[in-house]
PDB file of N, CA and C in Angstrom:
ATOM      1  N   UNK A   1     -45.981 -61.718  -2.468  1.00  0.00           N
ATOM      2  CA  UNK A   1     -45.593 -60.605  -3.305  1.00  0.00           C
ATOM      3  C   UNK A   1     -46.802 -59.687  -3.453  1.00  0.00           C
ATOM      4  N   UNK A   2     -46.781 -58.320  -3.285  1.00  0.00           N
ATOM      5  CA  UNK A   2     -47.491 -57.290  -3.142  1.00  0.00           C
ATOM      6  C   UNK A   2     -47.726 -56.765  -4.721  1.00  0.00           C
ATOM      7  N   UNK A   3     -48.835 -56.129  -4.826  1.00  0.00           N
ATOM      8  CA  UNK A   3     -49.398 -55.723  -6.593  1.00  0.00           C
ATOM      9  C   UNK A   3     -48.195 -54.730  -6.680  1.00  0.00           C
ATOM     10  N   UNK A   4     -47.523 -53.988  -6.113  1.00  0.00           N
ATOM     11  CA  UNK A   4     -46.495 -53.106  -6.481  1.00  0.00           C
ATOM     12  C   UNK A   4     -45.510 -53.478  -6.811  1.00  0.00           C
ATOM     13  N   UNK A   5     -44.476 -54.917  -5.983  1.00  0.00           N
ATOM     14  CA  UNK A   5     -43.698 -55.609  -6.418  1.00  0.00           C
ATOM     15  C   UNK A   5     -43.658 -56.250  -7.657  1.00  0.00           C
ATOM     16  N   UNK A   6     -45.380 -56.791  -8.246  1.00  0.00           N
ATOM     17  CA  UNK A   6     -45.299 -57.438  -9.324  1.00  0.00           C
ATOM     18  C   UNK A   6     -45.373 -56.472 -10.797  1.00  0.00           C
ATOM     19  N   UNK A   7     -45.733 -54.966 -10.235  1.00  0.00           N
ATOM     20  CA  UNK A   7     -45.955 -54.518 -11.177  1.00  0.00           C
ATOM     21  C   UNK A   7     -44.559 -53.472 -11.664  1.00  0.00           C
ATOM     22  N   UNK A   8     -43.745 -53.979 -10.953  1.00  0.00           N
ATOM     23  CA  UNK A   8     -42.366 -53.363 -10.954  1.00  0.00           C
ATOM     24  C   UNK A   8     -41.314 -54.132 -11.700  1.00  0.00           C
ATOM     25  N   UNK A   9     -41.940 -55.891 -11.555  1.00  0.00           N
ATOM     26  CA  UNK A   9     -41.249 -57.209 -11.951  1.00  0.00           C
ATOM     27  C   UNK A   9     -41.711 -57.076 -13.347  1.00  0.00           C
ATOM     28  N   UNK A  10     -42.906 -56.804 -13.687  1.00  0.00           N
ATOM     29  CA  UNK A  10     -43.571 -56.514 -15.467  1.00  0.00           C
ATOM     30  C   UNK A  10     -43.062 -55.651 -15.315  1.00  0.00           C
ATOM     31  N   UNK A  11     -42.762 -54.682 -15.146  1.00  0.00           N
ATOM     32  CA  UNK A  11     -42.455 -53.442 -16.230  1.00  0.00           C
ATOM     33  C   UNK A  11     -40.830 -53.472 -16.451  1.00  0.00           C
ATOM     34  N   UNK A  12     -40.204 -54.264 -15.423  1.00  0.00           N
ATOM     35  CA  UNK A  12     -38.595 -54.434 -16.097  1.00  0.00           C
ATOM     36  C   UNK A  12     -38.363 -55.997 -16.547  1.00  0.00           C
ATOM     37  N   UNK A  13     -39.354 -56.699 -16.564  1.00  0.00           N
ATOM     38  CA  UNK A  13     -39.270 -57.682 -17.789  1.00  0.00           C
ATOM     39  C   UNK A  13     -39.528 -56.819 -19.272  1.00  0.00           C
ATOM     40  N   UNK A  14     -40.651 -55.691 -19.185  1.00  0.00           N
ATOM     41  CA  UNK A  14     -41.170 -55.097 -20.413  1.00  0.00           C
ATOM     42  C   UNK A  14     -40.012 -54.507 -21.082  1.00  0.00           C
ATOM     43  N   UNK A  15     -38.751 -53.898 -19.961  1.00  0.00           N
ATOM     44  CA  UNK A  15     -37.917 -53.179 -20.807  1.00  0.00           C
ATOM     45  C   UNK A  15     -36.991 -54.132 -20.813  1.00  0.00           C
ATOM     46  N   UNK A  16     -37.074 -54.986 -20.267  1.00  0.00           N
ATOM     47  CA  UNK A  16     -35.858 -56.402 -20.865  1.00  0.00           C
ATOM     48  C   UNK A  16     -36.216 -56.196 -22.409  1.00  0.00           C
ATOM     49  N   UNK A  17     -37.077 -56.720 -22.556  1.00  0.00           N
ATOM     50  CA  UNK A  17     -37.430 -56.933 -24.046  1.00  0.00           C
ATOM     51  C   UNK A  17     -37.459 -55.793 -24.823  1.00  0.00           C
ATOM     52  N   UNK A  18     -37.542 -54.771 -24.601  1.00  0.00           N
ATOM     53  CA  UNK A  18     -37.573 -53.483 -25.395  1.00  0.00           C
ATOM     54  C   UNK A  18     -35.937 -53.481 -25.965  1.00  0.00           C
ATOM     55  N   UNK A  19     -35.016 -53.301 -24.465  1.00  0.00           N
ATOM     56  CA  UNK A  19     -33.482 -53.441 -24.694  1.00  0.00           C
ATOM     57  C   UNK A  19     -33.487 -54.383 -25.637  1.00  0.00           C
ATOM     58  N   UNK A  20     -33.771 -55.486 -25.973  1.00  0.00           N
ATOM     59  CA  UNK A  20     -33.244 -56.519 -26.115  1.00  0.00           C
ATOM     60  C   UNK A  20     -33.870 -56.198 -27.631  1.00  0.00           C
ATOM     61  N   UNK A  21     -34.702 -56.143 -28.005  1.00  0.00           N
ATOM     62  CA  UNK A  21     -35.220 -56.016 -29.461  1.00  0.00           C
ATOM     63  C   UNK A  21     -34.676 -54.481 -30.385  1.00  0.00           C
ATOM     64  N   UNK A  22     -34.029 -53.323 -29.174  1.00  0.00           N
ATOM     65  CA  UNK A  22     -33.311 -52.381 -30.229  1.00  0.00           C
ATOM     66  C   UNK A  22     -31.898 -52.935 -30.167  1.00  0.00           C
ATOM     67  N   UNK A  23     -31.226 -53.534 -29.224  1.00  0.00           N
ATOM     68  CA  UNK A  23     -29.885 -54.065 -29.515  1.00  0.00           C
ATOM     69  C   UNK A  23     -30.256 -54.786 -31.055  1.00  0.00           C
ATOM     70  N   UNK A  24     -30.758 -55.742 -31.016  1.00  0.00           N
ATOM     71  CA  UNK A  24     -31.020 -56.675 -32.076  1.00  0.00           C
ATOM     72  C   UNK A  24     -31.316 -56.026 -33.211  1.00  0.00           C
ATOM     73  N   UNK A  25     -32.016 -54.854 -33.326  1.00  0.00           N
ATOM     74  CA  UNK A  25     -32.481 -54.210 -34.646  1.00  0.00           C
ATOM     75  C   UNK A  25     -31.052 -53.660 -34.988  1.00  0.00           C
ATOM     76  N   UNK A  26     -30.372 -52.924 -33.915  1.00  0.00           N
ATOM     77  CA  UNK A  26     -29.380 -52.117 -34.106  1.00  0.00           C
ATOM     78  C   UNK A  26     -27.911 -53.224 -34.860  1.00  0.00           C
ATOM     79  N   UNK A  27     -28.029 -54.319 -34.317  1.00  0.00           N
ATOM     80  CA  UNK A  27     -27.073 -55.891 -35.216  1.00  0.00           C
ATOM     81  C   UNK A  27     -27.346 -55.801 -36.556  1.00  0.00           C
ATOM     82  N   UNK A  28     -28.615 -55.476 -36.620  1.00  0.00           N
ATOM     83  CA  UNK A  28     -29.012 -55.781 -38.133  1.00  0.00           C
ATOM     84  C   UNK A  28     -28.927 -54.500 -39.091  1.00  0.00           C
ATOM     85  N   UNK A  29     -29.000 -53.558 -38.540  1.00  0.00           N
ATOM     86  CA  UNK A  29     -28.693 -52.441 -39.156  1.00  0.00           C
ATOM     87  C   UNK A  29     -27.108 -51.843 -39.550  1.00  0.00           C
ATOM     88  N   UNK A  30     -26.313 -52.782 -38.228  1.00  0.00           N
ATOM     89  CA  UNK A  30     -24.965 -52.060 -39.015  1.00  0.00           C
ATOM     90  C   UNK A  30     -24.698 -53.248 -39.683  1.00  0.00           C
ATOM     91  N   UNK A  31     -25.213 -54.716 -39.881  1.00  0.00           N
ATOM     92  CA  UNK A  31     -24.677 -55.631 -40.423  1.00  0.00           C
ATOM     93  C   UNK A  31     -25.222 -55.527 -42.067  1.00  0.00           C
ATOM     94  N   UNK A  32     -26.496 -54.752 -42.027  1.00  0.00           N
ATOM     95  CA  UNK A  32     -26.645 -54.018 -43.777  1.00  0.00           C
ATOM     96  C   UNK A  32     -25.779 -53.337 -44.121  1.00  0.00           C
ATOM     97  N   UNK A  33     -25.323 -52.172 -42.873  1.00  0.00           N
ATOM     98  CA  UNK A  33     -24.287 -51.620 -43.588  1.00  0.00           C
ATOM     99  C   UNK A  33     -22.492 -51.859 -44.067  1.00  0.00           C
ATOM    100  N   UNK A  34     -22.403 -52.827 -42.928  1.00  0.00           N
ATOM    101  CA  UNK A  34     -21.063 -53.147 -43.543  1.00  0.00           C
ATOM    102  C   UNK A  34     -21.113 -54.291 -44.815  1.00  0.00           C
ATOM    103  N   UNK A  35     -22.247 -54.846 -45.101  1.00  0.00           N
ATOM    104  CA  UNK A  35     -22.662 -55.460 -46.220  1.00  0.00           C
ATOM    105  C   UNK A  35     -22.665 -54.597 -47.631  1.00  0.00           C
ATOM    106  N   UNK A  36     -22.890 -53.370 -47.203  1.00  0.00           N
ATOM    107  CA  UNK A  36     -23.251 -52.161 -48.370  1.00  0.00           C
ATOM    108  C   UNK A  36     -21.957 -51.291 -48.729  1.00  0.00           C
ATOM    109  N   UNK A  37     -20.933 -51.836 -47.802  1.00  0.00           N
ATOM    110  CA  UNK A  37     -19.906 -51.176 -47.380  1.00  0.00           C
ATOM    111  C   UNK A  37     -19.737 -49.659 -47.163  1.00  0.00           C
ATOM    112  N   UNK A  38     -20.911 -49.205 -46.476  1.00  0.00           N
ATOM    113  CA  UNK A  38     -21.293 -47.838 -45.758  1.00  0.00           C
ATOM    114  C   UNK A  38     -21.356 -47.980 -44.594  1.00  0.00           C
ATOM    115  N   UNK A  39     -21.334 -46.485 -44.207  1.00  0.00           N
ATOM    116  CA  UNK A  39     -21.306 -46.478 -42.343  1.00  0.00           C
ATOM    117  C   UNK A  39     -22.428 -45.124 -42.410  1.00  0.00           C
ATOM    118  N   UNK A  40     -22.612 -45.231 -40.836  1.00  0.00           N
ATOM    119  CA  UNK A  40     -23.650 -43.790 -40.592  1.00  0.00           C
ATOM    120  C   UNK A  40     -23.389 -43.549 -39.304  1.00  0.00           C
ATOM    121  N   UNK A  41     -22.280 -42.523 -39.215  1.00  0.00           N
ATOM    122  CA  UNK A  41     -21.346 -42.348 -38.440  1.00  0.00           C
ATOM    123  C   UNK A  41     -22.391 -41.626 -37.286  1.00  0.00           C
ATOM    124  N   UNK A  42     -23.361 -40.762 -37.733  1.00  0.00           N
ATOM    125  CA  UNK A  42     -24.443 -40.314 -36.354  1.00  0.00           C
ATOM    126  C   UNK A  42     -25.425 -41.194 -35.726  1.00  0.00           C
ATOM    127  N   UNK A  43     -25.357 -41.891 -36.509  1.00  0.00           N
ATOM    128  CA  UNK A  43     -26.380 -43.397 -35.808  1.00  0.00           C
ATOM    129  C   UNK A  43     -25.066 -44.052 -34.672  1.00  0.00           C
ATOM    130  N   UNK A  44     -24.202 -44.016 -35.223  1.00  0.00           N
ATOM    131  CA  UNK A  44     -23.307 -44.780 -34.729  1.00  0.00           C
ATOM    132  C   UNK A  44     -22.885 -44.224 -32.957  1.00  0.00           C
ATOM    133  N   UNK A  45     -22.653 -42.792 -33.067  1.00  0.00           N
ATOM    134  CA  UNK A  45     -22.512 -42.005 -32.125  1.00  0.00           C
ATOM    135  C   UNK A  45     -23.729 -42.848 -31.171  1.00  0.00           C
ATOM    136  N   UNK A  46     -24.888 -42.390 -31.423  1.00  0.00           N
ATOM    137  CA  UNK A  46     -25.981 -42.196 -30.876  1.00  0.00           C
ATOM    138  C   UNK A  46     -26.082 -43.870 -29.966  1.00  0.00           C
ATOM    139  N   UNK A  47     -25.501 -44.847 -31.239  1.00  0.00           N
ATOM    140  CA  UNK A  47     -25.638 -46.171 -30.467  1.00  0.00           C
ATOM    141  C   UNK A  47     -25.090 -46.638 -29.205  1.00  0.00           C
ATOM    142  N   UNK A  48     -23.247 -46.071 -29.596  1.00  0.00           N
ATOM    143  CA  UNK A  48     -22.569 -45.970 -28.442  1.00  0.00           C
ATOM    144  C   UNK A  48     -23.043 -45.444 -27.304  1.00  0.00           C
ATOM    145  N   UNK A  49     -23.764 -44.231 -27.756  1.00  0.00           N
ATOM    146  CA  UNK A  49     -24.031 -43.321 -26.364  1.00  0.00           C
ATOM    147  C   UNK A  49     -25.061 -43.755 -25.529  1.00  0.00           C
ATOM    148  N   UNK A  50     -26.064 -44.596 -26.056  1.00  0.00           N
ATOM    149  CA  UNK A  50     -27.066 -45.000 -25.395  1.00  0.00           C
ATOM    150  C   UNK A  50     -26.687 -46.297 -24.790  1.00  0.00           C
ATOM    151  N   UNK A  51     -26.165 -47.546 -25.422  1.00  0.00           N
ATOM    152  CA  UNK A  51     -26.201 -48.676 -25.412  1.00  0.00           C
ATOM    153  C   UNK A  51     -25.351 -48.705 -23.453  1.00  0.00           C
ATOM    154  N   UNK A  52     -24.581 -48.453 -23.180  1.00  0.00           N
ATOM    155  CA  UNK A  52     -24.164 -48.006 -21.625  1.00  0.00           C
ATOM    156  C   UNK A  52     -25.610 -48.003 -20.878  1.00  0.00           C
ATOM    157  N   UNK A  53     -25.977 -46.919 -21.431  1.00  0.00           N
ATOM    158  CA  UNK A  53     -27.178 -46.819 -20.515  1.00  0.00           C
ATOM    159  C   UNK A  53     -28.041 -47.776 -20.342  1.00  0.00           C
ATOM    160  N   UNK A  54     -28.444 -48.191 -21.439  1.00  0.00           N
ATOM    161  CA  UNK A  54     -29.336 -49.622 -21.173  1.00  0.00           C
ATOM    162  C   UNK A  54     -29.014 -50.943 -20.887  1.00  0.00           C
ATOM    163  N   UNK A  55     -27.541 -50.831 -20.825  1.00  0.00           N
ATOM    164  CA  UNK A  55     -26.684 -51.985 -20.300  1.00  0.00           C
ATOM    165  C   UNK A  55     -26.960 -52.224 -19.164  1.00  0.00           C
ATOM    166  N   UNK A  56     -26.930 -51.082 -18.877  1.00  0.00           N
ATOM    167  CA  UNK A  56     -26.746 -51.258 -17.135  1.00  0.00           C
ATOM    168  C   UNK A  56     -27.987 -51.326 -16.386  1.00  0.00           C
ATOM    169  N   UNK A  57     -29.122 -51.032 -16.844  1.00  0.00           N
ATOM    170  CA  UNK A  57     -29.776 -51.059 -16.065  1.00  0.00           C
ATOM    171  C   UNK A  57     -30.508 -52.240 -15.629  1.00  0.00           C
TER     172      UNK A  57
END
C-alpha cells in the first residue's frame, strides 16, 4: 500500500467518525426535543437534507 492509498484510508475512516458522531448528536437532540414536547422544524429540514448525503458516501 502506497502513502496515498493510506492517506485516503485515514481520511475516510476520519469522516466515518465525523458522520457518525453528528448522526449521534443529532439522536440526542431530537430525543430532548420530543422529551420537551417541541420540535425545530429548520433543524429538522436541514437534517433530512444532509443526512442522504452523508449516507452515502
Amino acid at each position: 500500500m502506497d502513502f496515498l492509498e493510506l492517506k485516503i484510508m485515514n481520511q475516510d475512516n476520519h469522516t466515518d467518525e465525523k458522520n457518525g458522531e453528528f448522526y449521534e448528536n443529532c439522536a440526542i437532540y431530537f430525543e430532548f426535543l420530543r422529551k420537551k414536547g417541541r420540535t425545530d422544524y429548520n433543524f429538522e429540514d436541514e437534517y433530512y437534507f444532509t443526512m442522504p448525503a452523508i449516507s452515502s458516501h
